[in-house]
C-alpha atoms as a PDB file:
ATOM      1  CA  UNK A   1       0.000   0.000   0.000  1.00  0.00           C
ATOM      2  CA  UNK A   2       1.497   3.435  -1.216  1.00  0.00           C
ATOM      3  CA  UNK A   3       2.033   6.272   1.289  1.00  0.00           C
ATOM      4  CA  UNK A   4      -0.684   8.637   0.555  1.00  0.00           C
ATOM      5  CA  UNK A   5      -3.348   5.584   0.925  1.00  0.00           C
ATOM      6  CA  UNK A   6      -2.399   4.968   4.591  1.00  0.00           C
ATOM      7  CA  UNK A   7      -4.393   6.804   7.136  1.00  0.00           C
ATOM      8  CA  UNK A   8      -3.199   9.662   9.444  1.00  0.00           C
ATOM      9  CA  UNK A   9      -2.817   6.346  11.988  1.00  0.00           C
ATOM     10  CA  UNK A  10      -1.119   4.448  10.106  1.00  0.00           C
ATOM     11  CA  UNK A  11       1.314   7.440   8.395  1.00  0.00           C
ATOM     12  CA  UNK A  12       1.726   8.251  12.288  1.00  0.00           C
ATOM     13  CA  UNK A  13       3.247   4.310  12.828  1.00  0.00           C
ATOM     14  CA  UNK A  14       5.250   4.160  10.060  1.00  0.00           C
ATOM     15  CA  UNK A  15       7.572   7.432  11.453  1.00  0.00           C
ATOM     16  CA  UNK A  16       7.200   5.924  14.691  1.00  0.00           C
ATOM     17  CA  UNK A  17       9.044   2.323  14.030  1.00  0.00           C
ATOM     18  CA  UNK A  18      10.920   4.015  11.893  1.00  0.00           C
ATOM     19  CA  UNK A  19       9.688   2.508   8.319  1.00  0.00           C
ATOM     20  CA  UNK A  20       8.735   5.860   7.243  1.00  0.00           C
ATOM     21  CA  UNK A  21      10.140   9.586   7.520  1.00  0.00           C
ATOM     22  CA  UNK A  22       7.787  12.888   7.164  1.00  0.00           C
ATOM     23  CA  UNK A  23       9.840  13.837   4.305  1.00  0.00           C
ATOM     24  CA  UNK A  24       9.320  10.629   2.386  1.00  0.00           C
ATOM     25  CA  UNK A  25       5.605  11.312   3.136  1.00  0.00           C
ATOM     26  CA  UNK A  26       5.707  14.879   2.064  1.00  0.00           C
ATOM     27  CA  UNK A  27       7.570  14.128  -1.185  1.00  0.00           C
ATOM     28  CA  UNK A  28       4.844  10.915  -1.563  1.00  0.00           C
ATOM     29  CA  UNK A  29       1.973  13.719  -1.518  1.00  0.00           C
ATOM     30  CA  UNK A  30       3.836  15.942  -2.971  1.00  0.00           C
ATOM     31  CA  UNK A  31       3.561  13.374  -6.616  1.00  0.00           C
ATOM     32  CA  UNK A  32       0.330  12.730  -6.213  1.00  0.00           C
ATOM     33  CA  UNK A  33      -0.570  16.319  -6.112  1.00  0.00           C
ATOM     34  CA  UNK A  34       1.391  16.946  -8.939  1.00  0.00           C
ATOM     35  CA  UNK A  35       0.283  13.943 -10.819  1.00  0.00           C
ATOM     36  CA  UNK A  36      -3.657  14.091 -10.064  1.00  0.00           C
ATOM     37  CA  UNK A  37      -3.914  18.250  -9.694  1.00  0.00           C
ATOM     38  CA  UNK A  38      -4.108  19.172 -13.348  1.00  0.00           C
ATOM     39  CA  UNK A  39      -7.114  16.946 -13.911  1.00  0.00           C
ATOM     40  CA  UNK A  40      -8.685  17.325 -10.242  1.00  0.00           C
ATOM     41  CA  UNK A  41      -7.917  20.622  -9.398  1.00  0.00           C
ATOM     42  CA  UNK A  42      -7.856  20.387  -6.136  1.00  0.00           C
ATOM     43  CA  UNK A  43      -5.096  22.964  -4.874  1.00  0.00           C
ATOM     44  CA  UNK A  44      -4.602  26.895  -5.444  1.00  0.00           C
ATOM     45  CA  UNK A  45      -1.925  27.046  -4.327  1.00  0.00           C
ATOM     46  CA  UNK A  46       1.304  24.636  -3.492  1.00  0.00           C
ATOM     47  CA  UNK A  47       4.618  25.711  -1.635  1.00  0.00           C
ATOM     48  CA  UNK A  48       6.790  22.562  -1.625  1.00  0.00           C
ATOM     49  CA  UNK A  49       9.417  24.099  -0.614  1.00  0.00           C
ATOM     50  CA  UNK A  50       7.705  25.098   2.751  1.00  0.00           C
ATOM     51  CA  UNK A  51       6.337  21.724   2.835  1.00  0.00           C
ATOM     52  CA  UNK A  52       9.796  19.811   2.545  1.00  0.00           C
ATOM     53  CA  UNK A  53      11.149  21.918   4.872  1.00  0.00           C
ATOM     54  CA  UNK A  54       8.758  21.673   7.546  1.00  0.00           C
ATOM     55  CA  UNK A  55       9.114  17.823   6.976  1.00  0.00           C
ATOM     56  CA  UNK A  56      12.502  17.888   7.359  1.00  0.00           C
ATOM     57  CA  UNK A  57      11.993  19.615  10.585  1.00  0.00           C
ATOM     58  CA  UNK A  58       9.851  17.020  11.977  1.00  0.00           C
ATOM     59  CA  UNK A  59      12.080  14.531  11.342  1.00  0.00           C
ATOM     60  CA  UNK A  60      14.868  16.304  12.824  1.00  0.00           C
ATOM     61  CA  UNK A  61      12.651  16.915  16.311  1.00  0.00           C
ATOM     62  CA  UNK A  62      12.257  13.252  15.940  1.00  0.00           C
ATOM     63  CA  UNK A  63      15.731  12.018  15.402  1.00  0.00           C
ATOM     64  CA  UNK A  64      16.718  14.068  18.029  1.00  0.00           C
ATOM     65  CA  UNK A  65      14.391  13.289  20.459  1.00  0.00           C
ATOM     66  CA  UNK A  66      12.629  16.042  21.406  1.00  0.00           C
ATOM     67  CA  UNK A  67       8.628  15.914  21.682  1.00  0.00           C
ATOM     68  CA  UNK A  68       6.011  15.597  18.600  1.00  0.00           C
ATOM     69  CA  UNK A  69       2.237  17.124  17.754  1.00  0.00           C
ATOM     70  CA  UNK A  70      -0.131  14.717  17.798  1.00  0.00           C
ATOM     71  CA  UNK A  71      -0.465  14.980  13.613  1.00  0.00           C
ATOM     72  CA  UNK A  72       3.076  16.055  13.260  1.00  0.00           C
ATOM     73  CA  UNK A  73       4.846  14.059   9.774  1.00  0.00           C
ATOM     74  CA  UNK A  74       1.045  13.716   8.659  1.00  0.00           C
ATOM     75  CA  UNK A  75      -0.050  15.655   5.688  1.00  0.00           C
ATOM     76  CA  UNK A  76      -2.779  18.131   6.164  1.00  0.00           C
ATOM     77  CA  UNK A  77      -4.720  20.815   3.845  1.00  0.00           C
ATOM     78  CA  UNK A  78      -6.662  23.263   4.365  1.00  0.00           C
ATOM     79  CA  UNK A  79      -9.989  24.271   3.241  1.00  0.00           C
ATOM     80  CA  UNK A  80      -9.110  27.818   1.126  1.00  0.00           C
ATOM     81  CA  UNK A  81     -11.712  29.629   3.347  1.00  0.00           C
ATOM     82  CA  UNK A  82      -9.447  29.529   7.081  1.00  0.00           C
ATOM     83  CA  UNK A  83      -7.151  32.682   6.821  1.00  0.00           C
ATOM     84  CA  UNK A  84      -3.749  31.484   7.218  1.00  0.00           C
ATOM     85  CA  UNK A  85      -0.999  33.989   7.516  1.00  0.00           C
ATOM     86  CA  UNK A  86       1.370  34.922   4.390  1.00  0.00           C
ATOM     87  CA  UNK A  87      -0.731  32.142   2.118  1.00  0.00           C
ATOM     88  CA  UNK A  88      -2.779  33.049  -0.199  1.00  0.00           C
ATOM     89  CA  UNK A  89      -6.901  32.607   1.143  1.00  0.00           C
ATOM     90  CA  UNK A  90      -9.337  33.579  -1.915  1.00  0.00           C
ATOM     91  CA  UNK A  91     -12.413  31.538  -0.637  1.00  0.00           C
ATOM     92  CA  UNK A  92     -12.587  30.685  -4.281  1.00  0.00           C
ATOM     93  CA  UNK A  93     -13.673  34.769  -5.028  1.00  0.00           C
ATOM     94  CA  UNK A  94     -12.113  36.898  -7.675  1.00  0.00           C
ATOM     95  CA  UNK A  95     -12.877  39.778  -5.021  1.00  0.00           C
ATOM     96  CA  UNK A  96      -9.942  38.108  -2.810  1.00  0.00           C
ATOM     97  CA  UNK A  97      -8.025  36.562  -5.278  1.00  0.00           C
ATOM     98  CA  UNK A  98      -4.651  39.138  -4.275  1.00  0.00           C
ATOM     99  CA  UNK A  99      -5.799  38.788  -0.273  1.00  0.00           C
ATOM    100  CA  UNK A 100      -2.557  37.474   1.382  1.00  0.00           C
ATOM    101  CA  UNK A 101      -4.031  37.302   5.718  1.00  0.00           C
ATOM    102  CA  UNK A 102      -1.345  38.700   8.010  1.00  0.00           C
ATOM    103  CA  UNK A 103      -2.959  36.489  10.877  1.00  0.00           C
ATOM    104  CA  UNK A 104      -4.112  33.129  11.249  1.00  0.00           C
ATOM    105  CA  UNK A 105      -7.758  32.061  12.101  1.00  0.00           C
ATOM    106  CA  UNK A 106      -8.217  30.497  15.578  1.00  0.00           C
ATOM    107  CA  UNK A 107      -8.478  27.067  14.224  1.00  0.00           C
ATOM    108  CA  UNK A 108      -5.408  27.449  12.071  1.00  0.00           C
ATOM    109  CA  UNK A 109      -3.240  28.474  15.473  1.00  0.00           C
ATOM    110  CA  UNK A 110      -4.598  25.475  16.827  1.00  0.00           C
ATOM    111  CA  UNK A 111      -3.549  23.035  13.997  1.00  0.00           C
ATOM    112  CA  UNK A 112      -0.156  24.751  14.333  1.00  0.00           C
ATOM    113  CA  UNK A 113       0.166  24.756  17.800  1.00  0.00           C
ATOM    114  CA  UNK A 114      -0.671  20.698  17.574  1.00  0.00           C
ATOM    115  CA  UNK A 115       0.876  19.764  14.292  1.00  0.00           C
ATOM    116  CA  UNK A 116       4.185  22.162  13.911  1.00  0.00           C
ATOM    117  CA  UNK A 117       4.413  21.507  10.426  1.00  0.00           C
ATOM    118  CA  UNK A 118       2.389  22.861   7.077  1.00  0.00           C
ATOM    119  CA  UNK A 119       0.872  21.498   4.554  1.00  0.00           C
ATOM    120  CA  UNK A 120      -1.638  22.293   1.651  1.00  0.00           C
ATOM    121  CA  UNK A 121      -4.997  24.353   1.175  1.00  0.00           C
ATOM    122  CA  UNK A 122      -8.354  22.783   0.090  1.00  0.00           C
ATOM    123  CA  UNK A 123     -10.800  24.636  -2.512  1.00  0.00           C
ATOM    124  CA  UNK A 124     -14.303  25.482  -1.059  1.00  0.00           C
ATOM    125  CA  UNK A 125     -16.443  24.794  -4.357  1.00  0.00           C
ATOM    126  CA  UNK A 126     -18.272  22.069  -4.279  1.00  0.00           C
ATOM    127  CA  UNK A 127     -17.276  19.937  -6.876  1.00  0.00           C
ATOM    128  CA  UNK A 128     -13.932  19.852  -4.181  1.00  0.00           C
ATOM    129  CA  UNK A 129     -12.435  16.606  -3.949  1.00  0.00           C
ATOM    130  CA  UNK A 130     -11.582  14.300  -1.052  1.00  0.00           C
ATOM    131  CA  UNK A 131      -9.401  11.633  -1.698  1.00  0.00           C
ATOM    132  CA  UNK A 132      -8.902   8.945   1.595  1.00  0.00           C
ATOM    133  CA  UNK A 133      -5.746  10.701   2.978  1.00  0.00           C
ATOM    134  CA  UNK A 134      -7.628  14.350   3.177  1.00  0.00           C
ATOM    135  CA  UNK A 135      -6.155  15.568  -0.072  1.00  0.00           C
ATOM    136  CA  UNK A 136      -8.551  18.044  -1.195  1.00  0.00           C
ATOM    137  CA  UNK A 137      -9.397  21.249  -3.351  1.00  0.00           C
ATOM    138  CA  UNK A 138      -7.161  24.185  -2.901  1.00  0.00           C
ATOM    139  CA  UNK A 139      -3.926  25.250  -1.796  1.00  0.00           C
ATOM    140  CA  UNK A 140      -1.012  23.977  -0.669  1.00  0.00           C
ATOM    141  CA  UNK A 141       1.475  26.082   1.423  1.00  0.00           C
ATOM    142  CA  UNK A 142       2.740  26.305   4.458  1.00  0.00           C
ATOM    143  CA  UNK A 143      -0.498  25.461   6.513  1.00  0.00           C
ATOM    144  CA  UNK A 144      -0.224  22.985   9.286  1.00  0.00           C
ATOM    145  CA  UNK A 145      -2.330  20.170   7.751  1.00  0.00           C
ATOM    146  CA  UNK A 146      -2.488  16.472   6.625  1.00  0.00           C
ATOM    147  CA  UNK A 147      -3.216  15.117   3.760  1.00  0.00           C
ATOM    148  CA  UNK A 148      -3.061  11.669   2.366  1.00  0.00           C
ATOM    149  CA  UNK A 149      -4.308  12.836  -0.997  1.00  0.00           C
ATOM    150  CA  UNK A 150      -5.386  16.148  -0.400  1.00  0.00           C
ATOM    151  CA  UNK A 151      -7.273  18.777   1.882  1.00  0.00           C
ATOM    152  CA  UNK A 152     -11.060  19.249   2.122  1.00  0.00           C
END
């Protein structure tokens, strides 16, 4: 079973016994998004470079011992209508297309405060996919979120 069909349990496990790293996870979604986006159009935006990084930071804290969020090395996104700072939130509107939040929403300090790690940003239309992981409609940045597939 590939990466991005495990669950956030399971994707959890794998870092813990050691059979899996957040970056290999990160890069694993990373594909897919690449791979599946064009036709599913899921994400507005991506930052892999934010996401690799924070990855690589997890795995770091790991390695080293120090203590781990509940989610942390699981992909999350999130939903493009929860303000998250210095990423791009349009809630799918022309009118906010070029809005850019210079705070987060409550739930999004939250995530971060449990996770310590981002991840990608889901689309609010409708037609907004889900795949089994979480990965979903919208953007992918530096949001703390999981996603095995996408966000919703």
């Amino acid at each position: 079973m590939s990466l991005i069909e495990r669950t956030a349990g399971e994707l959890k496990e794998l870092q813990s016994r050691g059979d899996a790293t957040a970056e290999a996870i990160a890069d694993a979604f990373l594909t897919s998004i690449r791979e599946r986006d064009p036709k599913i159009q899921a994400f507005l935006h991506v930052d892999e470079a934010v996401v690799r990084e924070q990855a690589r930071a997890v795995d770091a804290k790991r390695k080293s011992g120090q203590k781990l969020g509940p989610l942390a090395g699981v992909p999350v996104a999130i939903k493009d209508v929860l303000c998250t700072q210095g990423v791009p939130t349009t809630c799918s509107s022309k009118m906010l297309q070029n809005f850019v939040p210079p705070y987060d929403a409550h739930v999004i300090e939250k995530l971060k405060a449990e996770i310590k790690q981002r991840r990608p940003f889901s689309s609010v239309q409708e037609r907004s996919t889900s795949t089994p992981c979480g990965l979903a409609r919208r953007t992918m940045t530096s949001a703390d979120c999981s996603v095995p597939g996408s966000t919703a």
